[in-house]
Protein backbone atom coordinates (compact mmCIF):
# COMPACT_ATOMS: atom_id res chain seq x y z
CA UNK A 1 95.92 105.91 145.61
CA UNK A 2 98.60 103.37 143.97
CA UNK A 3 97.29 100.66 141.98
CA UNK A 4 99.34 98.11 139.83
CA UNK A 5 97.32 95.49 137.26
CA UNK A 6 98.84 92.65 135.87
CA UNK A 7 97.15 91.76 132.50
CA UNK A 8 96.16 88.11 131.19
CA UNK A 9 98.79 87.15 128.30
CA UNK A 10 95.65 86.91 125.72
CA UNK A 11 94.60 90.34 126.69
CA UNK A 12 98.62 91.88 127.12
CA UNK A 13 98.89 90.37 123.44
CA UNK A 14 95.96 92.46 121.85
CA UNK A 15 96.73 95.08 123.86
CA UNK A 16 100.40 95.43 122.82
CA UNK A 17 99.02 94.39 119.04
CA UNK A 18 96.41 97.75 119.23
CA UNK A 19 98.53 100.50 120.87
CA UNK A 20 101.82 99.46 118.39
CA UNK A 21 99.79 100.19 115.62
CA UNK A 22 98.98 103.73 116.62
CA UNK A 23 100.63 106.78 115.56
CA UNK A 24 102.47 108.76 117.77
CA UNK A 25 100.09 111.21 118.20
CA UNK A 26 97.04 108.57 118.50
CA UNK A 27 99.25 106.61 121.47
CA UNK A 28 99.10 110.39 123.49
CA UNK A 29 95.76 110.58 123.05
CA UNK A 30 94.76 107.27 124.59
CA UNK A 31 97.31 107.61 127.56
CA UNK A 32 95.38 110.97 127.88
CA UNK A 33 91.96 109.48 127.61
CA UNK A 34 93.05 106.59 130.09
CA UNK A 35 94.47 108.67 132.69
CA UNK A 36 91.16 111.02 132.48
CA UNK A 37 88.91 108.10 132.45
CA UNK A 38 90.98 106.47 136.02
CA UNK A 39 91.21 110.20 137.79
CA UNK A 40 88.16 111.45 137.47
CA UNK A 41 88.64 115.34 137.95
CA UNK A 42 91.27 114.17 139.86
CA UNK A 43 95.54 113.93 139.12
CA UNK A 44 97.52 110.94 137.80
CA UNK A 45 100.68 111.48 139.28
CA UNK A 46 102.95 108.65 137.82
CA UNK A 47 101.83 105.88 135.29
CA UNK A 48 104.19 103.03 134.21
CA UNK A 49 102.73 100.67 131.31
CA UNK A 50 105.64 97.77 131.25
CA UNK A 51 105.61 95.38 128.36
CA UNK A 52 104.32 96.99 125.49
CA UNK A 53 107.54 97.69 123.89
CA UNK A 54 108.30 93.96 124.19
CA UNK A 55 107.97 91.27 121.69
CA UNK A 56 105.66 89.09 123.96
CA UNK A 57 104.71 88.46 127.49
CA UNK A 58 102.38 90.10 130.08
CA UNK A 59 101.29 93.99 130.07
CA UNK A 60 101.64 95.56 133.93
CA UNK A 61 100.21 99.14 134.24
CA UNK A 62 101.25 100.66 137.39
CA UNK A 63 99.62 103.96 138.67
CA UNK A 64 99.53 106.79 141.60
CA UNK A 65 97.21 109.43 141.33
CA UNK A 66 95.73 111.77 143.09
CA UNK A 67 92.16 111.86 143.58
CA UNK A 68 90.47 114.60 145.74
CA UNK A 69 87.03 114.06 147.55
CA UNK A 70 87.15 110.15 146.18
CA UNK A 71 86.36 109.01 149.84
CA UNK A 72 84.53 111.73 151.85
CA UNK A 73 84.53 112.05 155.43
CA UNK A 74 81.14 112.11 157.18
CA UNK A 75 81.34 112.34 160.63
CA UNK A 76 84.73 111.18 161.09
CA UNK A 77 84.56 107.76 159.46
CA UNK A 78 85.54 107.66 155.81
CA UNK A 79 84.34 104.36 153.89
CA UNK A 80 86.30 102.67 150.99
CA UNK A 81 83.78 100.44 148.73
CA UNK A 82 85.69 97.46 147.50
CA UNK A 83 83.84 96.80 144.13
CA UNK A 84 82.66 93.11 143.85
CA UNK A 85 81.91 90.92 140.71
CA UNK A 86 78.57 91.28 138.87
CA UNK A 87 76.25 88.53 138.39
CA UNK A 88 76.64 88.81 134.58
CA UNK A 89 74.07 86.84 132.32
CA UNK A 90 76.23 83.12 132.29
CA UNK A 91 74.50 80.29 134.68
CA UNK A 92 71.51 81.96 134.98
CA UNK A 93 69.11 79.30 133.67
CA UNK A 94 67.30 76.87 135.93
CA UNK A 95 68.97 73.64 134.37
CA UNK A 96 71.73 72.42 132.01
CA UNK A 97 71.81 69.24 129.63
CA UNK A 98 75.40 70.26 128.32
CA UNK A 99 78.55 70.16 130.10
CA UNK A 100 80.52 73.51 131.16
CA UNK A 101 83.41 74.10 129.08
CA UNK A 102 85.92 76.93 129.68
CA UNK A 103 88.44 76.85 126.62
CA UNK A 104 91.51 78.99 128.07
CA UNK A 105 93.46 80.11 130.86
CA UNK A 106 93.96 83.95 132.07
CA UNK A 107 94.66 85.26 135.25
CA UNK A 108 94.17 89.29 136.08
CA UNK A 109 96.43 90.56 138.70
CA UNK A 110 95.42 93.89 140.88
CA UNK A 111 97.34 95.41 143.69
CA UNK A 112 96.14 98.52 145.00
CA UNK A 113 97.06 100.72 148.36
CA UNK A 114 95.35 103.06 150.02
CA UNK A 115 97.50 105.71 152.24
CA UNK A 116 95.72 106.46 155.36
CA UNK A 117 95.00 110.43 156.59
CA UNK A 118 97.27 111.46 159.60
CA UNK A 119 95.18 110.99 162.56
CA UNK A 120 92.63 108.48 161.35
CA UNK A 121 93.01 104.60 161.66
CA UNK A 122 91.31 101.53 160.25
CA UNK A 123 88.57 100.85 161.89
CA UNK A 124 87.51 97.16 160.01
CA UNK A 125 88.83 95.14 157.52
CA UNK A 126 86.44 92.71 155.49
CA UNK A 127 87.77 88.89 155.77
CA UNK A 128 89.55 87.51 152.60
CA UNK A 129 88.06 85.67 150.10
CA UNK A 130 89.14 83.08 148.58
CA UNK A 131 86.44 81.42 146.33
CA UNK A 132 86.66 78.96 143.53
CA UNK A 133 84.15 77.11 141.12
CA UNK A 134 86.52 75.13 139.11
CA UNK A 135 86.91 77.44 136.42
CA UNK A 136 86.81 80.98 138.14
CA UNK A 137 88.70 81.67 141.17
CA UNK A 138 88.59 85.11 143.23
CA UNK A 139 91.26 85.06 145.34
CA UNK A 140 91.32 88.97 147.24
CA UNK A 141 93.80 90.01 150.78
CA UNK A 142 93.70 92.96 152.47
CA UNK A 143 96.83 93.62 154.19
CA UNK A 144 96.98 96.15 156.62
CA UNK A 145 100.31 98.60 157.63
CA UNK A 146 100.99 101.24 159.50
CA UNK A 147 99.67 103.97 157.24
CA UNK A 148 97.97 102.02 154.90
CA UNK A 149 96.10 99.29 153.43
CA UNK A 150 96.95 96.85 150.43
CA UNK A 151 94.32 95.67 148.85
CA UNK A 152 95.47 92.64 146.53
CA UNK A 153 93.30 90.44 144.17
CA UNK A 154 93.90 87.32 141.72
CA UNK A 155 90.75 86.36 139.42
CA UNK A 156 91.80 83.64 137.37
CA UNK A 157 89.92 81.91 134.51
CA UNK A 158 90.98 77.65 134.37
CA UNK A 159 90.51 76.04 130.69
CA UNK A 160 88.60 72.88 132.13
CA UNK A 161 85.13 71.25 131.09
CA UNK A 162 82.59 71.04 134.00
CA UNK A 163 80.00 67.97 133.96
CA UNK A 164 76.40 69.38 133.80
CA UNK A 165 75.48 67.32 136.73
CA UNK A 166 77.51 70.24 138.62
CA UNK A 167 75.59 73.11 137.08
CA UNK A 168 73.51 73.98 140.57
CA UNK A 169 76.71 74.66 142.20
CA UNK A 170 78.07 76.61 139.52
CA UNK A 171 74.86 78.57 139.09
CA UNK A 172 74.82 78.86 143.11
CA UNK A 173 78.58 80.39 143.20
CA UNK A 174 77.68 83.21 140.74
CA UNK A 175 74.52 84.18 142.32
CA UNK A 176 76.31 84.48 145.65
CA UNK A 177 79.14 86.12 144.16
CA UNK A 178 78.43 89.93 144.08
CA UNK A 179 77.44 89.68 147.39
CA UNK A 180 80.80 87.84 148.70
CA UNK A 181 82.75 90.02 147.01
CA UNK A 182 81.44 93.19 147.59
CA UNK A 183 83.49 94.79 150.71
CA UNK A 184 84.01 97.22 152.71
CA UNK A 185 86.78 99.14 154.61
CA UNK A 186 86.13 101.23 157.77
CA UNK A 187 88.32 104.14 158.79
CA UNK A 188 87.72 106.57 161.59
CA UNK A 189 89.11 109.36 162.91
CA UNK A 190 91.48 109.28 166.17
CA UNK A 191 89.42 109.96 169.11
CA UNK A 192 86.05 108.91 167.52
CA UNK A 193 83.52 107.25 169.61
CA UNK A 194 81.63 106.38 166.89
């Protein structure tokens, strides 16, 4: 599996800010805790963090690794759950007298590809979304190739105030949104009638 992340420039900042101030020593340690903590049992086979050693601008971490048994096969069909956004605790009340007020700007950057078994094929592909509540936008492609599939995925944060008269439409798109975003991919073996 290849994935590449593209960090906010709030978030690239602390980052850089943290891992700068560690010892030599201490900066091993974390890559080894990180690459443990994405592998799981499995092997990280190249990892790329650019932008740390710069003075300012955006963090990318770029990985391949290796990860055995991740997606099983069970009866010739393997499936790939695309993770989806949680509810989380905001908007959850029945009514608001105050406005909505977001007070910065970040955007989070994924890109990650999945390399499809010889002899297998992809089976289904979830649509695209492409959702927005004038704040938060989700913006997710799957594009498919010969031997693989790209998953790609912009969530972006707006710095904008929201009249409270709009809060039932806000409060609507996060209750819907773990279930529009959670996906799933479909990939079968050659031959399957299934």
């Amino acid at each position: 599996m290849e994935a590449e992340s593209t960090w906010d420039l709030d978030s690239s900042i602390q980052l850089r800010k943290k891992f700068n101030n560690l010892t030599k020593k201490k900066k091993n340690e974390l890559s080894e805790t990180i690459d443990a903590y994405l592998v799981s049992g499995g092997k990280m086979i190249k990892k790329d963090i650019l932008g740390l050693d710069q003075k300012y601008g955006i963090v990318k971490i770029s990985t391949t690794m290796d990860i055995k048994g991740e997606y099983p096969i069970t009866d010739g069909v393997m499936i790939i759950n695309v993770g989806g956004f949680e509810r989380g605790m905001d908007f959850t009340k029945k009514k608001r007298v105050n406005p909505i007020f977001y007070p910065l700007n970040s955007v989070k950057e994924e890109a990650i590809t999945y390399r499809i078994p010889k002899g297998y094929f992809v089976s289904y592909v979830p649509p695209n979304v492409n959702l927005d509540n004038g704040f938060f936008s989700i913006k997710r492609d799957y594009i498919k190739g010969q031997n693989e599939i790209k998953i790609t995925e912009v969530a972006q944060y707006k710095r904008t105030e929201i009249a409270s008269r709009d809060y039932a439409r806000v409060k609507d798109f996060f209750d819907k949104l773990p279930s529009a975003t959670q996906q799933r991919i479909i990939i079968k073996k050659e031959g399957s009638s299934k």
